[in-house]
Protein backbone atom coordinates (compact mmCIF):
# COMPACT_ATOMS: atom_id res chain seq x y z
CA UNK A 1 -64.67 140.52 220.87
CA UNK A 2 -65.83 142.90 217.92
CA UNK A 3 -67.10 146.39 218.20
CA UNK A 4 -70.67 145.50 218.02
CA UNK A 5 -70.84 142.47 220.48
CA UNK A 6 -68.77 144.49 223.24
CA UNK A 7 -72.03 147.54 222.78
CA UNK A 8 -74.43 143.83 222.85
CA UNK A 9 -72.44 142.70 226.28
CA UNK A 10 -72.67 146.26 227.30
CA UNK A 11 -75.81 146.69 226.77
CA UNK A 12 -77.12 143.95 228.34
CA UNK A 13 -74.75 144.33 231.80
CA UNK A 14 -76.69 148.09 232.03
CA UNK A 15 -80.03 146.08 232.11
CA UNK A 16 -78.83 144.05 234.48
CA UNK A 17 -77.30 146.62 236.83
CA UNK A 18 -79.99 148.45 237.04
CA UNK A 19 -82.12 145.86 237.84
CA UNK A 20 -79.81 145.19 240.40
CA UNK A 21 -80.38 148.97 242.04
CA UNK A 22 -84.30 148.82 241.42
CA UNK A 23 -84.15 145.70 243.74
CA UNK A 24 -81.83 147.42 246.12
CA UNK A 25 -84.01 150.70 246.05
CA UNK A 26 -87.15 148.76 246.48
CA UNK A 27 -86.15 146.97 249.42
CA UNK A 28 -84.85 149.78 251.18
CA UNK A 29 -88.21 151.83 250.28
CA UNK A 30 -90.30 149.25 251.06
CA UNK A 31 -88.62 147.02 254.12
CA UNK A 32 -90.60 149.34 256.80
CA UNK A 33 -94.17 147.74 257.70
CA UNK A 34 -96.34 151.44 258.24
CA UNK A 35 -94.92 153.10 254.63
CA UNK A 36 -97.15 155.72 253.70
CA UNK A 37 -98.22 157.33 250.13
CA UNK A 38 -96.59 160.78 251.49
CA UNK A 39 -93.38 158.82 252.58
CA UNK A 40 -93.50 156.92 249.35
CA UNK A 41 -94.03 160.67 247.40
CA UNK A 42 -90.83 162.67 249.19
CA UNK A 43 -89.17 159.28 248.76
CA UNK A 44 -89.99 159.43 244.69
CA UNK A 45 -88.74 163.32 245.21
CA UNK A 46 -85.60 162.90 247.08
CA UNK A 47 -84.23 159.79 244.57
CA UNK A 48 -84.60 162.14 241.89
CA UNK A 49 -82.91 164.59 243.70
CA UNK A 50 -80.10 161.95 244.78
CA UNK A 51 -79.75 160.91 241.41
CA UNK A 52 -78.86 164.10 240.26
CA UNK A 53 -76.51 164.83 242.84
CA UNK A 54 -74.54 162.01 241.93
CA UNK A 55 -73.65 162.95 238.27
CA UNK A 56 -73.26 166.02 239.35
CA UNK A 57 -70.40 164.70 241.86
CA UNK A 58 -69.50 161.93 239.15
CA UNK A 59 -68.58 165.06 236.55
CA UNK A 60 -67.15 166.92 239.97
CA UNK A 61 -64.64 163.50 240.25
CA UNK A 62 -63.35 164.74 237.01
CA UNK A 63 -63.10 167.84 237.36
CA UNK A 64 -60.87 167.74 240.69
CA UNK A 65 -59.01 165.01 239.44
CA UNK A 66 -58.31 166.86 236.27
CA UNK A 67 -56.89 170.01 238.15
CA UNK A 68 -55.06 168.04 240.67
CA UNK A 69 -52.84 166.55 237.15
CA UNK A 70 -52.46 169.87 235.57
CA UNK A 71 -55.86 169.86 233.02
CA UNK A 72 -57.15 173.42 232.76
CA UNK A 73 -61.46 173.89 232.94
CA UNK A 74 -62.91 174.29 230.11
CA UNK A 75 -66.72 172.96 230.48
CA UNK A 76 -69.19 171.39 232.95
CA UNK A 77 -72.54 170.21 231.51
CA UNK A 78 -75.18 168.09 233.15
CA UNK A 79 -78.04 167.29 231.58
CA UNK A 80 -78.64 169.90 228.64
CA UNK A 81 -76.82 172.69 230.48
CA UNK A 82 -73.34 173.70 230.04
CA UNK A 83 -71.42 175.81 232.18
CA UNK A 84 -68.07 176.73 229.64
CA UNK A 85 -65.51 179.05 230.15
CA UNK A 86 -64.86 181.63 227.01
CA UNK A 87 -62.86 184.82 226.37
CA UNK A 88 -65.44 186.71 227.65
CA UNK A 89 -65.98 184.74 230.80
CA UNK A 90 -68.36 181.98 232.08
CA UNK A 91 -71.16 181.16 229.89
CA UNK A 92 -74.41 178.70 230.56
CA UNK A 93 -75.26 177.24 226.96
CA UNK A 94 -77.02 174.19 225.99
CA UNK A 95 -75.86 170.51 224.24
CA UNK A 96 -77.52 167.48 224.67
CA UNK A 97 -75.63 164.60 223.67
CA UNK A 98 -77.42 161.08 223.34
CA UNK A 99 -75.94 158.37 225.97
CA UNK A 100 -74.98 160.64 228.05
CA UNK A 101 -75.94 162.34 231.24
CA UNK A 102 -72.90 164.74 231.90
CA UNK A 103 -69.37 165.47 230.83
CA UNK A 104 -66.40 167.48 232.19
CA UNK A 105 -63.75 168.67 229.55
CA UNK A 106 -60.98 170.08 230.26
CA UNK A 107 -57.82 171.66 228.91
CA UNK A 108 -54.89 169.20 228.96
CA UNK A 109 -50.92 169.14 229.57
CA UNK A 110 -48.61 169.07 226.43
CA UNK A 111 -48.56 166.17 225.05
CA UNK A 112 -44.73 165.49 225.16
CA UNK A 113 -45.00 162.22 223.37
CA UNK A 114 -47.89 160.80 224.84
CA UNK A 115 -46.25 161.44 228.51
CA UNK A 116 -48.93 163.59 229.87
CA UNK A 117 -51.68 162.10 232.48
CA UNK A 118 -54.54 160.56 232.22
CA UNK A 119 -55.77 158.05 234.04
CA UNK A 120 -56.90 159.87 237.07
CA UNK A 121 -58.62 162.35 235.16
CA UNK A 122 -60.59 159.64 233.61
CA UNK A 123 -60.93 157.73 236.70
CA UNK A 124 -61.77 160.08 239.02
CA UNK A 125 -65.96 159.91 238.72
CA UNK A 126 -65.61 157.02 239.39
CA UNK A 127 -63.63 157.49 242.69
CA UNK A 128 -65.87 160.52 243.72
CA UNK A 129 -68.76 158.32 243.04
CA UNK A 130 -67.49 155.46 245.72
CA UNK A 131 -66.20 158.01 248.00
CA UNK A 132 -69.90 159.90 248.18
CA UNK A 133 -71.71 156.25 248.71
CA UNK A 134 -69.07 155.50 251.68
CA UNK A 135 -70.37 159.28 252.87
CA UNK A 136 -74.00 158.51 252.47
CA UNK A 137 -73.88 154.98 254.01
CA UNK A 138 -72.34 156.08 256.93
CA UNK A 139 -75.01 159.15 256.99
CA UNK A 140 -77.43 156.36 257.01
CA UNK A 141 -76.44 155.06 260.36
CA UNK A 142 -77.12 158.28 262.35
CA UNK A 143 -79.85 158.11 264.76
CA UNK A 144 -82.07 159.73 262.25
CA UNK A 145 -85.30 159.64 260.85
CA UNK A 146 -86.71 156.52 258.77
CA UNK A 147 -87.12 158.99 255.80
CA UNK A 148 -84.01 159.88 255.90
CA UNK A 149 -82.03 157.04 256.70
CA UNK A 150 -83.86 155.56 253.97
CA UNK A 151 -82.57 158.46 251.17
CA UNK A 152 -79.23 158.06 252.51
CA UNK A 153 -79.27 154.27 251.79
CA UNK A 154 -80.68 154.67 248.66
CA UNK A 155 -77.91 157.48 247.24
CA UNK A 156 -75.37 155.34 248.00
CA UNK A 157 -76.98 152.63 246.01
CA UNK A 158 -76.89 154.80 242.87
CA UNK A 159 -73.41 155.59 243.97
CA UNK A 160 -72.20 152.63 243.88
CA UNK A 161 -74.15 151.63 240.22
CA UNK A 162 -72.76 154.87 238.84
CA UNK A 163 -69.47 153.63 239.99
CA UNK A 164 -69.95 150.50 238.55
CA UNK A 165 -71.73 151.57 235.60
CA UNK A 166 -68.85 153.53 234.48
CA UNK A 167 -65.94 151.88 235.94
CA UNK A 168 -66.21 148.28 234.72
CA UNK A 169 -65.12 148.41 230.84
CA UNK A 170 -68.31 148.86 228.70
CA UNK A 171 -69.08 149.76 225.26
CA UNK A 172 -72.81 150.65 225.68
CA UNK A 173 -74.52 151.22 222.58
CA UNK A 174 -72.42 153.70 220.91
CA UNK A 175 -70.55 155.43 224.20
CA UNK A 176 -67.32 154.13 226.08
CA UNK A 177 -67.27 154.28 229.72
CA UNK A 178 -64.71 155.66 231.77
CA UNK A 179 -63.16 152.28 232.38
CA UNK A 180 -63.10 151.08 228.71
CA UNK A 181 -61.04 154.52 227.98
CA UNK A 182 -58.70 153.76 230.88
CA UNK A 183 -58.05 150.25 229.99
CA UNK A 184 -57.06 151.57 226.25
CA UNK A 185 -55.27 154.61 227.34
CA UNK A 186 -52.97 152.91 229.11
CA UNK A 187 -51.54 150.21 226.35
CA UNK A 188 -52.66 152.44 223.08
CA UNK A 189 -50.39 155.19 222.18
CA UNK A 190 -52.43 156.33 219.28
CA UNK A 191 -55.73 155.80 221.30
CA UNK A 192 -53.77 158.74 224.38
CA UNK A 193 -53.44 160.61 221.35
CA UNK A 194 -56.81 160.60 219.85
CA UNK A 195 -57.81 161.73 223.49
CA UNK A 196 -55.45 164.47 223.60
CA UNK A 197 -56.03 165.93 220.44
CA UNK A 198 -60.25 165.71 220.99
CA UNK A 199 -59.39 167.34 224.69
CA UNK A 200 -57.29 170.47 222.74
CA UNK A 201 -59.72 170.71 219.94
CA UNK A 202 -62.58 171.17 221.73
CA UNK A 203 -60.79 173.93 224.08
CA UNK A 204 -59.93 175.70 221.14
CA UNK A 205 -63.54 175.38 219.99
CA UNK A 206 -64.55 176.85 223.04
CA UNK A 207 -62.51 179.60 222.31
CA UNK A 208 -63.78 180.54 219.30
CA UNK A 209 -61.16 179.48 216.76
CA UNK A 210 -62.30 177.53 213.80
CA UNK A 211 -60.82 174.26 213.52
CA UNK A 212 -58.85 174.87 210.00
CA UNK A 213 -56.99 177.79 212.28
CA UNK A 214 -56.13 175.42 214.77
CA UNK A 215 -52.43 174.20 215.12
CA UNK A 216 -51.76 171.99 211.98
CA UNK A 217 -49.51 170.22 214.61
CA UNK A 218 -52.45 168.82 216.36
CA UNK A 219 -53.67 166.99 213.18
CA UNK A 220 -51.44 163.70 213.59
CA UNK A 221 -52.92 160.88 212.11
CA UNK A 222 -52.12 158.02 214.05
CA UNK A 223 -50.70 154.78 213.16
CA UNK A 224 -53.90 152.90 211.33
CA UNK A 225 -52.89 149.41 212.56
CA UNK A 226 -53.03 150.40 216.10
CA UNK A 227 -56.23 152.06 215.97
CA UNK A 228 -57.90 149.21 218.42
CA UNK A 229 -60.30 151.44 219.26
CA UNK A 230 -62.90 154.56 219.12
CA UNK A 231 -59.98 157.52 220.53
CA UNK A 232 -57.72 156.07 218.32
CA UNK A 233 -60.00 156.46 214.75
CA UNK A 234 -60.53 159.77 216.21
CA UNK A 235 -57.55 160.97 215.08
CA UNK A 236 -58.95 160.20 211.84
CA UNK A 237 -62.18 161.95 212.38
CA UNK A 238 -60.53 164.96 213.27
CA UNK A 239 -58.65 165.41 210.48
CA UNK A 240 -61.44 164.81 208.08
CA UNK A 241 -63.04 167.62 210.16
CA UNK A 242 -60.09 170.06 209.51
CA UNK A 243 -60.24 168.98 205.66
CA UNK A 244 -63.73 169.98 205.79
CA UNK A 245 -63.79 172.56 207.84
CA UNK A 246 -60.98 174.31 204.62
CA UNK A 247 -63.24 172.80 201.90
CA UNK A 248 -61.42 170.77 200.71
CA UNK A 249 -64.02 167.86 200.53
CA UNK A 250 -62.22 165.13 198.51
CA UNK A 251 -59.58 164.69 201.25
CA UNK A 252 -62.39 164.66 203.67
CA UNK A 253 -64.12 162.14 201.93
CA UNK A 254 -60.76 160.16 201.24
CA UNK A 255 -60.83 159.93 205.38
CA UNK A 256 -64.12 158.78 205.83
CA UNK A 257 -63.86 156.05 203.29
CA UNK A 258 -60.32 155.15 204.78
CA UNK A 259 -62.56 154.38 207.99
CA UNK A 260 -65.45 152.89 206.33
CA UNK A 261 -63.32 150.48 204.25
CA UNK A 262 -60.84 149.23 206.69
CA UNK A 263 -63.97 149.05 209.48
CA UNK A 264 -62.03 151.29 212.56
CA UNK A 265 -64.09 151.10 215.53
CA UNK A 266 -65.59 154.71 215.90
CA UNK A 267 -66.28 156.32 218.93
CA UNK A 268 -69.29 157.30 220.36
CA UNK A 269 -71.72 158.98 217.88
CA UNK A 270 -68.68 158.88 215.24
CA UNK A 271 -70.22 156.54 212.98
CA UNK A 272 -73.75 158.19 212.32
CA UNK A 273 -71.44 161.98 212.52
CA UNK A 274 -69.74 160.81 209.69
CA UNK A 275 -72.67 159.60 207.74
CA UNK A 276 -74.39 162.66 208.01
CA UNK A 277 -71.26 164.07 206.34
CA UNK A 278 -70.71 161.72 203.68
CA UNK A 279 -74.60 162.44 202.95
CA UNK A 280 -73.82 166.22 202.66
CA UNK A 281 -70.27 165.74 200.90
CA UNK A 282 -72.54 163.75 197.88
CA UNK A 283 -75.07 166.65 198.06
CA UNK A 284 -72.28 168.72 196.67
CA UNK A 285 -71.18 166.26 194.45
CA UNK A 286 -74.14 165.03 192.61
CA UNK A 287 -76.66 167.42 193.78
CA UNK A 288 -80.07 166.40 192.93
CA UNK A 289 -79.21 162.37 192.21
CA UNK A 290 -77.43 162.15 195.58
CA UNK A 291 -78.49 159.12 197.83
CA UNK A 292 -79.29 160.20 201.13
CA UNK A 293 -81.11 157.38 202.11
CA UNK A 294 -78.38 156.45 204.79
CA UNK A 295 -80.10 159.06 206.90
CA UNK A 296 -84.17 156.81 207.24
CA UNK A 297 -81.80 153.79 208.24
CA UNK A 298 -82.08 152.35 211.60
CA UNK A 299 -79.91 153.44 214.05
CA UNK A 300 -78.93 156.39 212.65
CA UNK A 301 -82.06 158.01 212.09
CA UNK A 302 -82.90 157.47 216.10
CA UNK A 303 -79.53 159.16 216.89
CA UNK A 304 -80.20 162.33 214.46
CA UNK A 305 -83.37 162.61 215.66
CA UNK A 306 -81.62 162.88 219.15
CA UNK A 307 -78.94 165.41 217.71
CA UNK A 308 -81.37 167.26 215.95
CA UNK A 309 -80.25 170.78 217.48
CA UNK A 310 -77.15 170.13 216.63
CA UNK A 311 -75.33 172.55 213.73
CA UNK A 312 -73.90 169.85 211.20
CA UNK A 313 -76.76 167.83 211.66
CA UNK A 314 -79.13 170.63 210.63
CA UNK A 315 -77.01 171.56 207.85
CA UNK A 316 -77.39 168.28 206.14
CA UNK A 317 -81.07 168.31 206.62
CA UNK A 318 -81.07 171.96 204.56
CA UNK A 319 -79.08 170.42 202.13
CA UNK A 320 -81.20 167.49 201.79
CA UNK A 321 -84.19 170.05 201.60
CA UNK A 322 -82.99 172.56 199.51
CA UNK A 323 -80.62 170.27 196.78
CA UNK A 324 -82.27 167.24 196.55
CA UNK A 325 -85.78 167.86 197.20
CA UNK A 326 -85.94 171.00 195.92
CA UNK A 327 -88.69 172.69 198.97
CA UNK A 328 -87.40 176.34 199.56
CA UNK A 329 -90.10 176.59 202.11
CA UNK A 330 -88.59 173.25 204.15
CA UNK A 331 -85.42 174.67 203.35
CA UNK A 332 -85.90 178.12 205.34
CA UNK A 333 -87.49 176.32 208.02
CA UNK A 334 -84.90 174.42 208.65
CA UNK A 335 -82.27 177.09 208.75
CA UNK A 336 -84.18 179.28 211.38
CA UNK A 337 -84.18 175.66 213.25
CA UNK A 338 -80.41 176.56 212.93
CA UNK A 339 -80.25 179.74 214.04
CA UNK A 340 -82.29 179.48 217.17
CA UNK A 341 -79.85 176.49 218.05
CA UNK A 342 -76.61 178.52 217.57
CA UNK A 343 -78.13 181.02 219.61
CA UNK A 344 -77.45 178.49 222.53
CA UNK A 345 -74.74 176.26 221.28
CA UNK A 346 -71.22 176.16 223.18
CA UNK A 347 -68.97 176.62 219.86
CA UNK A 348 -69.45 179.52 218.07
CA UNK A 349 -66.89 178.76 215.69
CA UNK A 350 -68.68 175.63 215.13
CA UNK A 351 -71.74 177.64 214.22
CA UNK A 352 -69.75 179.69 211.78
CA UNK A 353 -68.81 176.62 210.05
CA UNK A 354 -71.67 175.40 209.66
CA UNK A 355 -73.30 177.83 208.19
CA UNK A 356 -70.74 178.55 205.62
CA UNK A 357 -71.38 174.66 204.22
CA UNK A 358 -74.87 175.87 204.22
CA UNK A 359 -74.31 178.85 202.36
CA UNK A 360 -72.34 177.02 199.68
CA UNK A 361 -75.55 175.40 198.35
């Protein structure tokens, strides 16, 4: 099964699943005869509330389970909000990424050959998810209100679809799940690598240092035939980033066509990332008579609008503004856009980047 009918299957098992938990919710909300609007309203409230809680102790499985094998913190974001460790200390920024409703990186182990672990660290939201419905199930069958018993019942539903939503293999829309990484991990050397080197990367990041003054060492392109999958081509993508990130923009663009013409499965929002590139890299080329239609077509023009705080993807729109259609005024507006969003954005060396392919228009 392709790429694109794995996100289809994926897609379409979410649907299902959480039909599956609206029926389960609804029965539980509405299986006691004298339910009343205020009932129904704290009800509304606390599932909210529940919700939340979970992916909060979904990231939390990771996080433990990271430590427990040797990973290092690095960041915690739910939502928008990102707790990340820096230099200076802990920091609260902001990053939304599309698909997602949380993350937990971390800092991992040398790599030693591709002997470092992983599995638990990957599995372990899942775990804390299962672990937390057992918790609330049981919490359910205290002699307690009908309210309450109720909310208990009804977290460890969305336990339990949490658990299942990221612990049965999917590819949904354009993000793996937990389980789909596991199940590659664990027979794809080059895919353990891709998520090694993305893991160091972005702890470097974190730390300020630019990504062309990162270890060369870490910028191992991996063995093209065995890249079954999205962590794999990442080791791809991260090179191209280095080569860009030094200017040197043919070599970039040498990557991305290496993964457009040989049609590597990307990665979560890899494929429309490296569009937005490609769009900028023929800004510099061609300048006015570039094409940068790529960035009207369906989906990537969804996802961008979804990234839109985001520093690259702001940096193409100035260039699209400023080169090709020639509005100064668009142009400026766009780039205090981009400095309100670095004001907030977890990589500061990122930021820096960024705005040094800006300034080279």
């Amino acid at each position: 099964m392709n790429n694109r009918k794995k996100a289809s299957f994926g897609t379409v098992f979410s649907v299902v699943l959480s039909m599956a938990m609206g029926i389960c919710l609804g029965f539980f909300m509405f299986s006691e005869e004298h339910s009343s609007l205020v009932d129904f309203l704290v009800f509304t409230v606390a599932l909210i509330i529940a919700f939340s809680l979970e992916l909060v102790i979904h990231e939390a499985g990771h996080l433990v389970c990271g430590l427990l094998t040797g990973y290092k913190f690095v960041s915690f974001r739910i939502g928008s909000f990102v707790l990340t460790k820096t230099p200076q200390g802990l920091k609260i920024k902001k990053l939304s990424i599309p698909g997602t409703g949380g993350q937990c990186l971390l800092d991992p182990p040398p790599y030693d050959g591709g002997n470092y672990p992983c599995t638990l660290y990957n599995a372990g939201g899942v775990l804390f998810n299962v672990l937390s419905a057992v918790i609330f199930w049981l919490l359910s069958t205290l002699p307690l209100g009908s309210i309450m018993v109720r909310i208990f019942r009804c977290t460890a539903v969305i336990g339990i679809y949490l658990a299942l939503q990221n612990g049965i293999p999917l590819l949904t829309g354009t993000v793996a799940n937990d389980g789909h990484n596991i199940l590659y991990l664990n027979k794809n050397k080059t895919a353990k690598l891709g998520l090694w080197q993305s893991l160091k990367i972005n702890k470097a990041a974190n730390d300020g240092i630019r990504v062309k003054d990162m270890p060369a060492e870490w910028f191992v392109k991996g063995d093209i035939a065995d890249m079954k999958d999205g962590l794999g081509t990442g080791t791809l993508v991260a090179l191209a980033g280095r080569y860009l990130d030094e200017h040197d923009f043919d070599r970039a663009r040498e990557i991305y066509d290496l993964i457009r013409d040989q049609k590597l499965p990307l990665a979560g929002l890899h494929e429309t990332m490296i569009m937005n590139d490609c769009v900028y890299l023929d800004i510099l080329k061609k300048g006015a008579e570039a094409d940068v239609s790529a960035l009207k077509q369906k989906p990537h023009k969804q996802v961008l609008a979804q990234m839109n705080g985001f520093p690259s993807v702001l940096r193409t729109r100035y260039a699209v503004a400023k080169v090709v259609e020639k509005d100064e005024a668009k142009a400026a507006e766009i780039r205090r856009e981009f400095e309100k969003a670095a004001s907030s954005y977890p990589m500061e060396a990122e930021v820096e980047s960024e705005r040094e392919l800006m300034d080279l228009l």
